[in-house]
Every structure is written in structure tokens, then in C-alpha cells.
C-alpha atoms as a PDB file:
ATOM      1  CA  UNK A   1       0.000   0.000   0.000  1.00  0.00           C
ATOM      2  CA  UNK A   2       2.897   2.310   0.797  1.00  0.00           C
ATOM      3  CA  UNK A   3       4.237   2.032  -2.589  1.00  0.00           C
ATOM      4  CA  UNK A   4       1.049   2.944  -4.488  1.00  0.00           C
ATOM      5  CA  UNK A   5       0.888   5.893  -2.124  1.00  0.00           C
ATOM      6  CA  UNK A   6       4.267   7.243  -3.219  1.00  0.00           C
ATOM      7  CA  UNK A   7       3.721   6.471  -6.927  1.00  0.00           C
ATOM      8  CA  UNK A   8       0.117   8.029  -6.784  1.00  0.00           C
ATOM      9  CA  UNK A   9       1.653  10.884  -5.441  1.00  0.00           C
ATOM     10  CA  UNK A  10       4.434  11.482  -7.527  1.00  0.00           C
ATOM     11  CA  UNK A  11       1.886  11.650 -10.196  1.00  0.00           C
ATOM     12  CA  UNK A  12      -0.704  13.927  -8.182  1.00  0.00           C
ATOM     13  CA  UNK A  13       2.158  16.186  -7.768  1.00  0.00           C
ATOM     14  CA  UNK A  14       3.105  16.286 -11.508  1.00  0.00           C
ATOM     15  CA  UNK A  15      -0.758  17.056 -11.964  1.00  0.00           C
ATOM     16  CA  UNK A  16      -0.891  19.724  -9.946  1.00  0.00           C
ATOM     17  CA  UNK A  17       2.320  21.084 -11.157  1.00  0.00           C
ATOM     18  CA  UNK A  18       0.502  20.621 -14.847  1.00  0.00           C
ATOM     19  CA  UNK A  19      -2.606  22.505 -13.991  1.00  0.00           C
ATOM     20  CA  UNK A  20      -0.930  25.075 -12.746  1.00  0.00           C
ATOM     21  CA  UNK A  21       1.568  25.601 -15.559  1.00  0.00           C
ATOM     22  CA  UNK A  22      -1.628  25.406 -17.937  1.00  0.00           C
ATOM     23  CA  UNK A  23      -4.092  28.002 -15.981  1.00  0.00           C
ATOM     24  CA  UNK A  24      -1.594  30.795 -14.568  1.00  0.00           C
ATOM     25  CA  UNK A  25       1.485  32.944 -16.123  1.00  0.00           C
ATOM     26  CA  UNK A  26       3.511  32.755 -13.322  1.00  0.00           C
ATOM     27  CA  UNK A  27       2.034  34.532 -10.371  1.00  0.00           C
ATOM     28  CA  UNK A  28       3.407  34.672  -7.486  1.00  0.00           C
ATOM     29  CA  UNK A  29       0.242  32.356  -6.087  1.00  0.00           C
ATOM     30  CA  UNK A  30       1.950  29.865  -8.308  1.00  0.00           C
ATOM     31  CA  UNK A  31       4.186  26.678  -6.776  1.00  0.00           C
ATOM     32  CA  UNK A  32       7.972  27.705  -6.620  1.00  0.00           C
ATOM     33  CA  UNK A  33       8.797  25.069  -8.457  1.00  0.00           C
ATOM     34  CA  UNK A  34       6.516  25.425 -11.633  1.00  0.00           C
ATOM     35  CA  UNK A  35       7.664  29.145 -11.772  1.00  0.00           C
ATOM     36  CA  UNK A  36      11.689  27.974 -11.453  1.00  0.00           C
ATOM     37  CA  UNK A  37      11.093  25.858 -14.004  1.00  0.00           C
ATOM     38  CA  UNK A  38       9.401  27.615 -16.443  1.00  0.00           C
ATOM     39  CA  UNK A  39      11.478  30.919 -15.498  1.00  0.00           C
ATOM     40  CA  UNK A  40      14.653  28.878 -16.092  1.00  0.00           C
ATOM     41  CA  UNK A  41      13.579  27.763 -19.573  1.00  0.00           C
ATOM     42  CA  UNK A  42      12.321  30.979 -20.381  1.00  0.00           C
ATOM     43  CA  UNK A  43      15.704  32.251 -19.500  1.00  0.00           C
ATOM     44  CA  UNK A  44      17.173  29.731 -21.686  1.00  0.00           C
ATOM     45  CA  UNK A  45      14.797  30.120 -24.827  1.00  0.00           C
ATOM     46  CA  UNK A  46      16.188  33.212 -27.511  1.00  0.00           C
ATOM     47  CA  UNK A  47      14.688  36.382 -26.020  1.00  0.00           C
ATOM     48  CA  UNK A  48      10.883  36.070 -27.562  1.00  0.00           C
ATOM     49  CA  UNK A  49       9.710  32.781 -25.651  1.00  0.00           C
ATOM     50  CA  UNK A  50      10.334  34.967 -22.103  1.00  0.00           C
ATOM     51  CA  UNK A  51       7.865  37.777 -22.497  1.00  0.00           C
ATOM     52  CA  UNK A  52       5.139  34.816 -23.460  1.00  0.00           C
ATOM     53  CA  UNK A  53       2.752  33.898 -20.211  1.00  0.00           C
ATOM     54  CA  UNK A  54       3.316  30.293 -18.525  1.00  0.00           C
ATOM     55  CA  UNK A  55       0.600  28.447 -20.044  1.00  0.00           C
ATOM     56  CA  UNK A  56       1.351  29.587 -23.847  1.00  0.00           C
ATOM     57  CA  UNK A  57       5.214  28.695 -23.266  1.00  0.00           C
ATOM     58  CA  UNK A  58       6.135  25.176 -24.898  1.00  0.00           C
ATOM     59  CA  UNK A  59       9.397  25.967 -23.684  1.00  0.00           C
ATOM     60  CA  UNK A  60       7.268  25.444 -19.716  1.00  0.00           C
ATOM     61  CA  UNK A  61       6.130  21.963 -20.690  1.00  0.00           C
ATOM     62  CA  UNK A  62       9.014  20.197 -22.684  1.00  0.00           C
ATOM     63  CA  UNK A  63      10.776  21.581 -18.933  1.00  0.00           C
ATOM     64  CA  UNK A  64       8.282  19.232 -16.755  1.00  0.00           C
ATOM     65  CA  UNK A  65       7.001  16.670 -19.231  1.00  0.00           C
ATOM     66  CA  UNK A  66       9.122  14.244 -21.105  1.00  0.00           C
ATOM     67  CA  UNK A  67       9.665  14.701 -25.204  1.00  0.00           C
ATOM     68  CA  UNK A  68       7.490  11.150 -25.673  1.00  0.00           C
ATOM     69  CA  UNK A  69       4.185  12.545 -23.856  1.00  0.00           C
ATOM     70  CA  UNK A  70       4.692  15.713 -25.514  1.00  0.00           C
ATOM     71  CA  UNK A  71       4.816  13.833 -28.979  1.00  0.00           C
ATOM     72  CA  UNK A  72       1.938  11.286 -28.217  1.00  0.00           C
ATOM     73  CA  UNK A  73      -0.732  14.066 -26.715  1.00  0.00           C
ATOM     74  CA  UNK A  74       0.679  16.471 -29.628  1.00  0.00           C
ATOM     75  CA  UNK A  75      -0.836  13.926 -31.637  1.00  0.00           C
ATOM     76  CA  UNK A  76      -3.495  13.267 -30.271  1.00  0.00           C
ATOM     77  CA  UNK A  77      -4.114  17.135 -29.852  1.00  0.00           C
ATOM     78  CA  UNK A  78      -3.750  17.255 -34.222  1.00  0.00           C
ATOM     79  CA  UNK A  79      -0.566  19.577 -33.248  1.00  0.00           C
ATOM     80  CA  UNK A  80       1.527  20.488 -36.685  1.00  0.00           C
ATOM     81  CA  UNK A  81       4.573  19.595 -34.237  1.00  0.00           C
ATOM     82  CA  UNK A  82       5.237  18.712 -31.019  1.00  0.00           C
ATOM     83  CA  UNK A  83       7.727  20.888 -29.906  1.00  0.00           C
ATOM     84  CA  UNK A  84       4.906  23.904 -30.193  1.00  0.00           C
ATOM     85  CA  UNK A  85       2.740  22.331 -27.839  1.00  0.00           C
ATOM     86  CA  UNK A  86       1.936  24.527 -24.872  1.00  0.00           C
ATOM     87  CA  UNK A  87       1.227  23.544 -21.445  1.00  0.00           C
ATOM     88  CA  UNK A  88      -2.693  24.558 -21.824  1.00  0.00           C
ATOM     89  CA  UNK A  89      -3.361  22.431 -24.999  1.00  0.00           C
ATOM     90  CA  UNK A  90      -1.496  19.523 -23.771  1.00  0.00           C
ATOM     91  CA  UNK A  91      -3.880  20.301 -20.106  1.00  0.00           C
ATOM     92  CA  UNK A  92      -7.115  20.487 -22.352  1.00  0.00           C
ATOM     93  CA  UNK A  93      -6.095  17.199 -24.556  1.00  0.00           C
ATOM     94  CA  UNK A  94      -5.254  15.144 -21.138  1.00  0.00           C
ATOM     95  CA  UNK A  95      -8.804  16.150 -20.295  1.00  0.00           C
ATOM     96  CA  UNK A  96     -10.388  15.532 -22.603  1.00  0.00           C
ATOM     97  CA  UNK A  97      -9.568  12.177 -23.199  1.00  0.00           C
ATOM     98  CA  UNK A  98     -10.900  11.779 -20.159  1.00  0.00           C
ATOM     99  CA  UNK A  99     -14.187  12.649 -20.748  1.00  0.00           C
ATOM    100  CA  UNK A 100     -14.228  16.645 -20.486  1.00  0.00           C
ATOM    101  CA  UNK A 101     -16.507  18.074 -23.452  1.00  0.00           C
ATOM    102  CA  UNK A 102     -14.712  21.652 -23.379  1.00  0.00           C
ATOM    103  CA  UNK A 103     -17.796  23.471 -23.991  1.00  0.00           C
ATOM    104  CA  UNK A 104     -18.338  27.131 -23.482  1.00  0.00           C
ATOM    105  CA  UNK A 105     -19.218  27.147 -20.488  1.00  0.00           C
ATOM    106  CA  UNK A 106     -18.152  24.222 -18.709  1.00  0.00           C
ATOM    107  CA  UNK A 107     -15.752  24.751 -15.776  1.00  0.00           C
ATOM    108  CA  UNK A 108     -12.839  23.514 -14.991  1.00  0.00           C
ATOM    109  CA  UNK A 109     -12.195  19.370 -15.652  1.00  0.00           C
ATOM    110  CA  UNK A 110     -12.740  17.759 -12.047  1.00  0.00           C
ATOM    111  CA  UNK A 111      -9.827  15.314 -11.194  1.00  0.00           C
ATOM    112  CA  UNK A 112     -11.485  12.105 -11.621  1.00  0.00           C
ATOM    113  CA  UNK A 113     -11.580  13.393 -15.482  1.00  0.00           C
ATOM    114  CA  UNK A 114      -8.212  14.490 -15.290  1.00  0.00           C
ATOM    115  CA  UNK A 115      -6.904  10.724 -13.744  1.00  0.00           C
ATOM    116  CA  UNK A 116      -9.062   8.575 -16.919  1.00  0.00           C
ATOM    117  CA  UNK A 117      -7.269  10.764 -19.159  1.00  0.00           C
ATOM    118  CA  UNK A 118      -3.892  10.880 -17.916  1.00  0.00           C
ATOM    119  CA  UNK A 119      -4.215   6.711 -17.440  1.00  0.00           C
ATOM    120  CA  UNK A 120      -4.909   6.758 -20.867  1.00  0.00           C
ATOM    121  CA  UNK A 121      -2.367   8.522 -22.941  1.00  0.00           C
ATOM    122  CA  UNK A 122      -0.328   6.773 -20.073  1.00  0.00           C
ATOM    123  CA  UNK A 123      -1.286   3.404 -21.858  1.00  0.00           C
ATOM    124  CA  UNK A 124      -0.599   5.175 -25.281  1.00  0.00           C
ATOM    125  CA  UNK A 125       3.082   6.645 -24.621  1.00  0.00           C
ATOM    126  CA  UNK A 126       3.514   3.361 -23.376  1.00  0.00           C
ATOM    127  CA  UNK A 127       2.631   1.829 -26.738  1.00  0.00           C
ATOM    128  CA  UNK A 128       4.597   4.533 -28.232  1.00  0.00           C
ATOM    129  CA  UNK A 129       7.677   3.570 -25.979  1.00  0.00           C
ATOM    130  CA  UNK A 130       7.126  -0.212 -26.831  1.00  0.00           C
ATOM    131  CA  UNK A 131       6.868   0.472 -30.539  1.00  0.00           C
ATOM    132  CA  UNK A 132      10.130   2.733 -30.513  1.00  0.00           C
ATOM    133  CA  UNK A 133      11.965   0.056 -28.800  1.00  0.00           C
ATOM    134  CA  UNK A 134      10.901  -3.127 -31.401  1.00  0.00           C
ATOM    135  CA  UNK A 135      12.163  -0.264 -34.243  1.00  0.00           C
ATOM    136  CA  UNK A 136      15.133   0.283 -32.512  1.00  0.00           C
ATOM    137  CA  UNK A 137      15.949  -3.759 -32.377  1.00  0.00           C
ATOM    138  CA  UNK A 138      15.085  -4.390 -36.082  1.00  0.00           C
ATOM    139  CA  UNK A 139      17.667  -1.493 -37.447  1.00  0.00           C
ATOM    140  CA  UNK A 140      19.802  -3.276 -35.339  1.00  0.00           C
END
């Protein structure tokens, strides 16, 4: 049980750290390490990425999300390419592949949402790892 608790919450905390990147532009309300992160990138980018809010910054989520999610929910999001992702659409495509219908005026995707979709491009960058590895054998 205590190793489901520390896995669950590794991945609660890279949730949070998600929604956060996705809804604010670095406020000071927003968790010191998000705002290190994405400040450090933005630092890091040419000059044009830095004056660009949190949640518009692909820059923010290649920092906190490995290059494989970014490429499989990319896809999944019809992205031209996957480095131009931002931290919102890659939010609002984990959503809704949970369910979330992104209308007008719906609010904000409840967690249980957020979990089914997140389990489910887990399964797919999975696949995507799986398939990348039988490639890498056969040029072998």
C-alpha cells in the first residue's frame, strides 16, 4: 500500500504542477517550483519565448514533461509539431480524453476526469515507448 501511495503521489504532484503551468502565467500564487522551471527555460529560450505567459510557453512543458508525452498528446491534440505544444493544450487534450466536453461554459475538468485521461495517454506513450523500442531492435 505504501508504494502505491508514493507512486500516486508522484503523479498527483506532476498534476498539480501541470494545472498550474496550464491556468496561470507565473504569479506569485503559483508553486515555486513550476515558476523555477518555467522561469529557467524561459531564460534559456532566444529572447521572444520569455515575455510569453506560462501556459502559452512550450518551452514550460518540454521543462516538466518528457519529449514522448509531448509527442503522443501532440498527436493526439492534431498539433503540426510537437515541440509547439503549450502547457494549456497539452492540459485540455489530457482532459479531454478523459471525458471533459470543453464546452463554453463548462468549468474547470474535475480530477477524476483528469486521472481517466492521464491513465490513458499513459497506456498510449507506453505503446509509443514499446513500438520505438521493437524499431530500434530491427535497425539493429
Amino acid at each position: 500500500m505504501r508504494r502505491l501511495a508514493a507512486l500516486v503521489g508522484v503523479l498527483a504532484v506532476r498534476m498539480l504542477w501541470l494545472r498550474d503551468l496550464a491556468s496561470q502565467s507565473l504569479t506569485p500564487s503559483a508553486p515555486s517550483a513550476v515558476r523555477q522551471t518555467a522561469g529557467q527555460t524561459a531564460g534559456q529560450t532566444a529572447g521572444k519565448s520569455s515575455s510569453r505567459p506560462a501556459a502559452q510557453n512550450p518551452a514550460a512543458l518540454q521543462a516538466v514533461m518528457p519529449m514522448l508525452w509531448i509527442t503522443v498528446v501532440a498527436r493526439l491534440a492534431r498539433a503540426n509539431k510537437p515541440a509547439e505544444l503549450t502547457p494549456q493544450q497539452f492540459w485540455r487534450t489530457i482532459a479531454q480524453r478523459g471525458g471533459w466536453l470543453a464546452r463554453k461554459h463548462d468549468g474547470r475538468p474535475g480530477w477524476k476526469t483528469l486521472w481517466r485521461g492521464w491513465h490513458e495517454v499513459a497506456l498510449l506513450v507506453k505503446g509509443a515507448g514499446l513500438l520505438n523500442s521493437a524499431e530500434e531492435k530491427r535497425c539493429v
